[in-house]
N, C-alpha and C. Protein backbone atom coordinates (compact mmCIF):
# COMPACT_ATOMS: atom_id res chain seq x y z
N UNK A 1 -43.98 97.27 104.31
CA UNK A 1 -43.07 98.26 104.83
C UNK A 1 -42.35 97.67 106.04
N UNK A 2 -41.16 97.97 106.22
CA UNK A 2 -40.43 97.29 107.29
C UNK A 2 -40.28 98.29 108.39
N UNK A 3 -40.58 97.33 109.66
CA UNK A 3 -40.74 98.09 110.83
C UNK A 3 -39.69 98.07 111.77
N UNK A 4 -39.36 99.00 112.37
CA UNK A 4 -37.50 98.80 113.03
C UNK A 4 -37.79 97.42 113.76
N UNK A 5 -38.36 96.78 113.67
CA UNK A 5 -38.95 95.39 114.93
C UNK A 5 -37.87 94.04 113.73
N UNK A 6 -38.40 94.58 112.26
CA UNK A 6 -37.84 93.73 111.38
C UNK A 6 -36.10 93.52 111.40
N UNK A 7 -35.79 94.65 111.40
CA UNK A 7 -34.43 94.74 111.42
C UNK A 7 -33.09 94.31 112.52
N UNK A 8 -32.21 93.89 112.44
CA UNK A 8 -31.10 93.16 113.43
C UNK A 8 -30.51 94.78 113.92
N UNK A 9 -30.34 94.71 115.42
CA UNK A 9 -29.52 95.70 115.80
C UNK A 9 -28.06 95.74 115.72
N UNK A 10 -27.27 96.00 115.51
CA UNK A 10 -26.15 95.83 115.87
C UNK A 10 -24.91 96.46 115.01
N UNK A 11 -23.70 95.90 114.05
CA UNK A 11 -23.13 96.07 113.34
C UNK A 11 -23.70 96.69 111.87
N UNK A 12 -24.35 95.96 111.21
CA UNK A 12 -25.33 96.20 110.08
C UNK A 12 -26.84 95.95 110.35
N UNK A 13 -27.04 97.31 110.42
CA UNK A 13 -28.75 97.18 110.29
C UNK A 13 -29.42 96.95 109.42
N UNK A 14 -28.70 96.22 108.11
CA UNK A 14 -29.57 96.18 107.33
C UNK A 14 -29.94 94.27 107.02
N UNK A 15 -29.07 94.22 108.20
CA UNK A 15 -29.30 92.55 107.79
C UNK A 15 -30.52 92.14 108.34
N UNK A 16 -31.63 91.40 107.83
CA UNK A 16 -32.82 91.28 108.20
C UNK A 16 -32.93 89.68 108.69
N UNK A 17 -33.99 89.76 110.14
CA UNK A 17 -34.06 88.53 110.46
C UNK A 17 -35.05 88.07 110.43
N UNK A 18 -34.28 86.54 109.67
CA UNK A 18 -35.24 85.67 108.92
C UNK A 18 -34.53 83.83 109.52
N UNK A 19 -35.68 83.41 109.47
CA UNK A 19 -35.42 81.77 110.01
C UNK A 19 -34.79 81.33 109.68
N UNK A 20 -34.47 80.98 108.04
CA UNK A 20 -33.87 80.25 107.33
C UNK A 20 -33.15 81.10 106.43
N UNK A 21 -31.59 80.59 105.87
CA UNK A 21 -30.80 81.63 105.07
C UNK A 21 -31.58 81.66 103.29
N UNK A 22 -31.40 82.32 102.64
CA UNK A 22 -31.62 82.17 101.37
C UNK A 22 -31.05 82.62 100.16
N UNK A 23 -29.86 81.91 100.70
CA UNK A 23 -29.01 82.22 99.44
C UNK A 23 -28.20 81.11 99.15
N UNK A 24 -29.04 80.04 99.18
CA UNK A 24 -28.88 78.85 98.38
C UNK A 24 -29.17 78.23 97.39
N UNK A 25 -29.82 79.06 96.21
CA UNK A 25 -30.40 79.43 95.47
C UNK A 25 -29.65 79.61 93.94
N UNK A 26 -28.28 80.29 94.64
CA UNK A 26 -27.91 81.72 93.71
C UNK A 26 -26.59 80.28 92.70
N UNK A 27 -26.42 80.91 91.48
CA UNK A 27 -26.31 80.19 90.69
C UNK A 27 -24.08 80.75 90.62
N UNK A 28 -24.02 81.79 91.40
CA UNK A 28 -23.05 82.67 91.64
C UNK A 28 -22.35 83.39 92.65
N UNK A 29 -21.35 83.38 92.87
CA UNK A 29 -21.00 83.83 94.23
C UNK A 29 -19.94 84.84 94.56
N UNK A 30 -19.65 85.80 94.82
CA UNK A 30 -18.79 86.52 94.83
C UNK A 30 -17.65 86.15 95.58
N UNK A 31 -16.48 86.44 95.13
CA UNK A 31 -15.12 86.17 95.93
C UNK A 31 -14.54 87.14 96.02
N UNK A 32 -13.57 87.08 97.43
CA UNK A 32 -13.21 88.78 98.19
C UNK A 32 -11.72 88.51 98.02
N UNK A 33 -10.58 89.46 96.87
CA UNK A 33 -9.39 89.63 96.93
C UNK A 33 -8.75 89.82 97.92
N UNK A 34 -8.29 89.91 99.15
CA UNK A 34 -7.37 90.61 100.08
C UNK A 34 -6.80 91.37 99.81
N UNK A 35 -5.88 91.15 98.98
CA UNK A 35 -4.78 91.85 98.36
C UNK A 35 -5.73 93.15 97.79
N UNK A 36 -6.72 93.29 97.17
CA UNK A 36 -7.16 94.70 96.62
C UNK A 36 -7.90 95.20 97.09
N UNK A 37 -8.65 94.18 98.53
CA UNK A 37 -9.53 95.40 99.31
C UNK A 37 -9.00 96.26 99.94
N UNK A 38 -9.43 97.83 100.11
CA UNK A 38 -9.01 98.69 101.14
C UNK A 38 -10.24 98.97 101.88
N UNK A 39 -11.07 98.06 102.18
CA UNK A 39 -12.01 98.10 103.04
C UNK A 39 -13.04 99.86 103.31
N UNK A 40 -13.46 99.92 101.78
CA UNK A 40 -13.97 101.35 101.59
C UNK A 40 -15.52 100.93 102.11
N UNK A 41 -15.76 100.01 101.70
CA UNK A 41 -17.16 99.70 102.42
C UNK A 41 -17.92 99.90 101.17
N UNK A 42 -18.00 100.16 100.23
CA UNK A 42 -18.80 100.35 99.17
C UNK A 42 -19.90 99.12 98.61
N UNK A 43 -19.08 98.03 98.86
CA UNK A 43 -20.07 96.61 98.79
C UNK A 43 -21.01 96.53 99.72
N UNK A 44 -20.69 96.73 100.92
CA UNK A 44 -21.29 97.14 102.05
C UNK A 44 -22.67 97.99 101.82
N UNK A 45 -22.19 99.22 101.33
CA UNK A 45 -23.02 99.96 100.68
C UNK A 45 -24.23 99.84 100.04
N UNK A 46 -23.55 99.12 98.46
CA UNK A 46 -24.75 98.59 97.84
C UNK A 46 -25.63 97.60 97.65
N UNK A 47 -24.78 96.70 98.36
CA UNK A 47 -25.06 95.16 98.67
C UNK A 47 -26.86 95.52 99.19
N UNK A 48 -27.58 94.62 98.59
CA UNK A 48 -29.06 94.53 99.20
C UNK A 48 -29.77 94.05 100.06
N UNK A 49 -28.47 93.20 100.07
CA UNK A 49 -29.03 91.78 101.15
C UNK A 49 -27.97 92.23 102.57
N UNK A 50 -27.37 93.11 102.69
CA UNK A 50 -26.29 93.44 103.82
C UNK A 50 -25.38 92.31 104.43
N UNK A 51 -24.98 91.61 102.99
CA UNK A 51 -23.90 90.43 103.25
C UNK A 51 -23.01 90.88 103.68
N UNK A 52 -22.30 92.23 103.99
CA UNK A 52 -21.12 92.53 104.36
C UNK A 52 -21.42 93.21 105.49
N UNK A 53 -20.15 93.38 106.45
CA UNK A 53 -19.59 93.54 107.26
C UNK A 53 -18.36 94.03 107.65
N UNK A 54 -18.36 94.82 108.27
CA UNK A 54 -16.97 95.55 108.45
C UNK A 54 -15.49 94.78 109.37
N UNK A 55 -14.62 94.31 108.86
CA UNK A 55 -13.68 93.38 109.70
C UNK A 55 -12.45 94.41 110.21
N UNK A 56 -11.13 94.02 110.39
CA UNK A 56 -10.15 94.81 111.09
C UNK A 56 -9.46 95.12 109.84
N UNK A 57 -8.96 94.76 108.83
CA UNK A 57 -8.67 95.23 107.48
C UNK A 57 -9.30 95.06 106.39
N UNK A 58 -10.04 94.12 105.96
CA UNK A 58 -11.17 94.33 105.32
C UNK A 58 -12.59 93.81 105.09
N UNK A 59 -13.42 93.90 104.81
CA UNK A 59 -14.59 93.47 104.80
C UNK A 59 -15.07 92.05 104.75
N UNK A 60 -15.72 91.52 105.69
CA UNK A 60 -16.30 89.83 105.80
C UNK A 60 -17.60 89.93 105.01
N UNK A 61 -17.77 88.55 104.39
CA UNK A 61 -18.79 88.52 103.25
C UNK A 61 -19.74 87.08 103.79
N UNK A 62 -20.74 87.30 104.05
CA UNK A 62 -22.02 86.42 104.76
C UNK A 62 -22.81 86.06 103.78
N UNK A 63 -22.45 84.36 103.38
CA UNK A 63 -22.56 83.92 101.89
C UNK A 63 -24.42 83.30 101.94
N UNK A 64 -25.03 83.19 103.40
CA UNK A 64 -25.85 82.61 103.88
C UNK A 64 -27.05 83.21 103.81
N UNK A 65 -27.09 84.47 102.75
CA UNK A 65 -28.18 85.74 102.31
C UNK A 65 -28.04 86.16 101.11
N UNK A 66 -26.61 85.90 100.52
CA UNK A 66 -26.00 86.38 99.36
C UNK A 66 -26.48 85.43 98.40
N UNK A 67 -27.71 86.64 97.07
CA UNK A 67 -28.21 86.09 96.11
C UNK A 67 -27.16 85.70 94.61
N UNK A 68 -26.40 86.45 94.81
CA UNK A 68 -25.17 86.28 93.68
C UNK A 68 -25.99 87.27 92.45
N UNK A 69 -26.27 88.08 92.98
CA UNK A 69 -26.75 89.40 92.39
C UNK A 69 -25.44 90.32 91.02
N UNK A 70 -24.73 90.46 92.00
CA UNK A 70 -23.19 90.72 91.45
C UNK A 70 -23.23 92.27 91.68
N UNK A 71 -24.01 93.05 91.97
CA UNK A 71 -23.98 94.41 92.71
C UNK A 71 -23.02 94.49 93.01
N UNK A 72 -22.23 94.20 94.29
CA UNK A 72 -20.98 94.63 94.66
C UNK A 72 -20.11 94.71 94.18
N UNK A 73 -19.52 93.17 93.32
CA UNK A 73 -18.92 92.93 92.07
C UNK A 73 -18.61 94.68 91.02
N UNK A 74 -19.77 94.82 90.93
CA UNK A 74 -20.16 95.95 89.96
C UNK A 74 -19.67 97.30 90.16
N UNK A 75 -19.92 97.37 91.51
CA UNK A 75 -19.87 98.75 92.21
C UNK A 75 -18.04 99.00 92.89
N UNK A 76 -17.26 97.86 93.10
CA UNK A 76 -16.34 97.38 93.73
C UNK A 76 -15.25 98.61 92.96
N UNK A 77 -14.53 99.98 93.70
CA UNK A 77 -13.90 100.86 93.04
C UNK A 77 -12.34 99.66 92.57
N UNK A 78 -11.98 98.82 93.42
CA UNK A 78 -10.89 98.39 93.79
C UNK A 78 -10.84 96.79 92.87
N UNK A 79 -11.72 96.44 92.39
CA UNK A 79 -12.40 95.17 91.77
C UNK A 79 -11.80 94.08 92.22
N UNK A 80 -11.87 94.08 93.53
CA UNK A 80 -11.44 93.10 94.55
C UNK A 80 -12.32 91.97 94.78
N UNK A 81 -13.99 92.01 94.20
CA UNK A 81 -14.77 91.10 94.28
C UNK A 81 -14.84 90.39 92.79
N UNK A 82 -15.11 88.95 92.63
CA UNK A 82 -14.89 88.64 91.08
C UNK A 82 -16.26 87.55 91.47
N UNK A 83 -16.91 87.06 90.45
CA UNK A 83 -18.01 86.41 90.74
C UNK A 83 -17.80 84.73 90.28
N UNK A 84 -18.23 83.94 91.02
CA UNK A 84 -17.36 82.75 90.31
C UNK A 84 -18.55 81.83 90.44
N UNK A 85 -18.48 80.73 89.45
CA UNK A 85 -19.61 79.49 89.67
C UNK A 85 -19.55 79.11 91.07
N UNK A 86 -20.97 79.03 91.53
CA UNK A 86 -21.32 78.35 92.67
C UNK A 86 -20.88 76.72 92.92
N UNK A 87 -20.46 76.45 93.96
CA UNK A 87 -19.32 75.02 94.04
C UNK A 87 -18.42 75.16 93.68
N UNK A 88 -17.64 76.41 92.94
CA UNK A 88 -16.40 76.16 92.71
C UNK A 88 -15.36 76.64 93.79
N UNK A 89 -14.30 75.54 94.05
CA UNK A 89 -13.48 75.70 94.97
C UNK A 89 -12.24 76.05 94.88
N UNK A 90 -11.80 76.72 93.61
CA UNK A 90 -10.41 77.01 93.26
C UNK A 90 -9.76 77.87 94.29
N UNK A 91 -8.91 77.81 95.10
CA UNK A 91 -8.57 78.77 95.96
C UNK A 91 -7.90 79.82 94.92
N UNK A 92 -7.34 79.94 94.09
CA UNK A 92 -6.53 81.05 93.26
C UNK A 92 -7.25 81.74 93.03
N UNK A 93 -8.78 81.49 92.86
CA UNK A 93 -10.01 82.85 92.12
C UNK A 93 -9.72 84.00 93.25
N UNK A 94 -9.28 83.66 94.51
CA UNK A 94 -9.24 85.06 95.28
C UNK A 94 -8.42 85.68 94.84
N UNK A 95 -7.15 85.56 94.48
CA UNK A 95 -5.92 86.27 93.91
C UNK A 95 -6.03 87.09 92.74
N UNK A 96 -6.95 86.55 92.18
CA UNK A 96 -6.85 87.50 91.31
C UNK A 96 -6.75 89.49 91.11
């Protein structure tokens, strides 16, 4: 059971602190549209690992916890998140 001692104060409380990141792992990674976020927070929301964060127009994504689950992906009203092979560097996958 997690004790408020576990948890980070601040912006997102749900981001938990831990030594080392672990989401280097993940075989998948989510990528954040600009163009279609309206920063509803819903990834935010369901996200498990509390990779997100609230920015000045839309949401920052903290790849350094992120299992590539695809939750957000899933849940995304705006489908502004798309999930792409891990190492891949195409800058156009955001545009979509």
């Amino acid at each position: 059971m997690l004790t408020e001692g576990d948890l980070r104060k601040g912006p997102n409380l749900a981001t938990p602190l831990l030594s080392t990141t672990t989401g280097s792992w993940r075989l998948v990674r989510p990528v954040l549209n600009p163009k279609r976020c309206n920063n509803c927070l819903t990834c935010w929301l369901f996200c498990p690992e509390g990779c997100f964060t609230r920015g000045e127009s839309i949401v920052s994504l903290n790849l350094d916890f992120c299992k590539g689950c695809g939750i957000c992906v899933a849940e995304c009203p705006r489908e502004a998140l798309t999930l792409v092979e891990e190492g891949s560097n195409d800058a156009r996958l955001s545009e979509r």
